[in-house]
Protein backbone atom coordinates (compact mmCIF):
# COMPACT_ATOMS: atom_id res chain seq x y z
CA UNK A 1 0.00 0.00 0.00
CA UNK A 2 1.35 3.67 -0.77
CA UNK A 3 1.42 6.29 1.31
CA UNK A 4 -0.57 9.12 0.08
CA UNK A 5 1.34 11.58 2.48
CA UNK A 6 5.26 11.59 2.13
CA UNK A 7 7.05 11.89 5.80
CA UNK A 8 8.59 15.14 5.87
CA UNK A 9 12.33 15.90 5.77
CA UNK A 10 14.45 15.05 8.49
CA UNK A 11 16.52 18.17 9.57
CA UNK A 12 19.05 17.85 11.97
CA UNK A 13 18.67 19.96 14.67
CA UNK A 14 20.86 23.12 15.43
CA UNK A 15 22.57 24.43 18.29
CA UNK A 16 19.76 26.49 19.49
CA UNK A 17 17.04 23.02 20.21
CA UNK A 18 14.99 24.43 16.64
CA UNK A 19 15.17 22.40 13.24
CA UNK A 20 17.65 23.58 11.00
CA UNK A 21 15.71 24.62 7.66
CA UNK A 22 19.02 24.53 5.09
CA UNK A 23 19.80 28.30 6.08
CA UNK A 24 20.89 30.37 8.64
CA UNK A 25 18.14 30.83 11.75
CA UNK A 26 15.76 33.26 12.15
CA UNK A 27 15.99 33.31 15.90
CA UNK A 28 19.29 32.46 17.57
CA UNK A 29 20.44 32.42 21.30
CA UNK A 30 23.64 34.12 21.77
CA UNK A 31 26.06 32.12 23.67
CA UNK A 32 26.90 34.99 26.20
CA UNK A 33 24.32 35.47 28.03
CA UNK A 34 23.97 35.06 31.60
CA UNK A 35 22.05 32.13 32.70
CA UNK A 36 19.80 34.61 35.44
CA UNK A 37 19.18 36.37 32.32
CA UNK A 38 17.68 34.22 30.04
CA UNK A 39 15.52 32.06 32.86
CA UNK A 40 14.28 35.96 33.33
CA UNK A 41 13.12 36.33 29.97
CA UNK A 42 11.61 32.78 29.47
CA UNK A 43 9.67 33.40 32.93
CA UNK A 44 8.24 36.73 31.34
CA UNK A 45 7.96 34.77 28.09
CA UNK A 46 5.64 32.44 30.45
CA UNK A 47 3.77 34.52 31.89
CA UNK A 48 2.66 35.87 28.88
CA UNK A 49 1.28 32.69 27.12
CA UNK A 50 -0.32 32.04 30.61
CA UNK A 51 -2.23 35.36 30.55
CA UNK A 52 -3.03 34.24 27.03
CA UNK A 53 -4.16 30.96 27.50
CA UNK A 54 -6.13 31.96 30.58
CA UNK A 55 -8.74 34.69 28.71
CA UNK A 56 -8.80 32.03 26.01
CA UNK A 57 -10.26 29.38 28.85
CA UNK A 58 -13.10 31.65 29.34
CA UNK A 59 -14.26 31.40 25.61
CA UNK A 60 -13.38 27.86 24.27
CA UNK A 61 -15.09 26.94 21.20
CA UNK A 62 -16.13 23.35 22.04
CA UNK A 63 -15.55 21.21 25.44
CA UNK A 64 -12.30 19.19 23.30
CA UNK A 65 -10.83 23.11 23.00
CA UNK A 66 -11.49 23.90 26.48
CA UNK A 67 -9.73 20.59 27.65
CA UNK A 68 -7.00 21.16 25.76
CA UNK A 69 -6.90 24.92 26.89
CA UNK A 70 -6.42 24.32 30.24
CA UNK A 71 -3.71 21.49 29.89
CA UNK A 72 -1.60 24.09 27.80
CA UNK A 73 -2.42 26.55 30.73
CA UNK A 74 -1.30 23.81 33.73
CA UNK A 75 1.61 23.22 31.69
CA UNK A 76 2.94 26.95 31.24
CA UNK A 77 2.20 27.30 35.03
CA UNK A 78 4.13 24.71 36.19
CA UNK A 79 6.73 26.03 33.50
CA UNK A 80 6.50 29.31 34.92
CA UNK A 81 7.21 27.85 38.60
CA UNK A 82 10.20 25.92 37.37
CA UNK A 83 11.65 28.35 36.34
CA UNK A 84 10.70 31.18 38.93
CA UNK A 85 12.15 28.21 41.53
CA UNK A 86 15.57 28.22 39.38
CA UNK A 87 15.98 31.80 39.62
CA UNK A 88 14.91 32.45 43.83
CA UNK A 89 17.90 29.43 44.26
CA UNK A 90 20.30 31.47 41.95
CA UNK A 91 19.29 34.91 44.00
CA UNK A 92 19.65 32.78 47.14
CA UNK A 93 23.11 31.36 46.20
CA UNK A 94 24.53 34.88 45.23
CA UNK A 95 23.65 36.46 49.07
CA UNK A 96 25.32 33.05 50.48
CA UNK A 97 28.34 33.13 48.45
């Protein structure tokens, strides 16, 4: 039996964790910058899609949307705390040290 769909093209991935698309990336994550730094930025990053996610729970299209709503919106929270819990044991390991 054929497959009427081919698989798509395997792309080795780069550096950065995205797919590597036969150029240069659009989006890149520069080597030097501090670790405190970047969990700041993905924890604002988080917060965002969390806000997002949240007003979209109030207006889900069907219950499947709605399910699958607030699983993205658990997951981004507990994201969100990860990371937050990273960066208070960085803080606290700088006024130790």
């Amino acid at each position: 039996m054929k497959k009427l769909v081919p698989d798509p093209p395997t792309s080795p991935r780069c550096n950065t964790g995205v797919f590597c698309t036969g150029h240069a990336p659009f989006f890149l994550v520069r080597a030097d910058i501090p670790e405190e730094d970047a969990l700041m930025h993905a924890s604002l990053l988080l917060r965002g899609i969390f806000d997002t996610l949240q007003k979209a729970c109030l207006h889900p299209e069907d219950s499947t949307s709605k399910v699958l709503l607030w699983v993205s919106l658990h997951s981004t929270e507990l994201a969100k705390v990860l990371v937050d819990a990273v960066l208070d044991g960085m803080g606290n390991r700088k006024v130790t040290a």
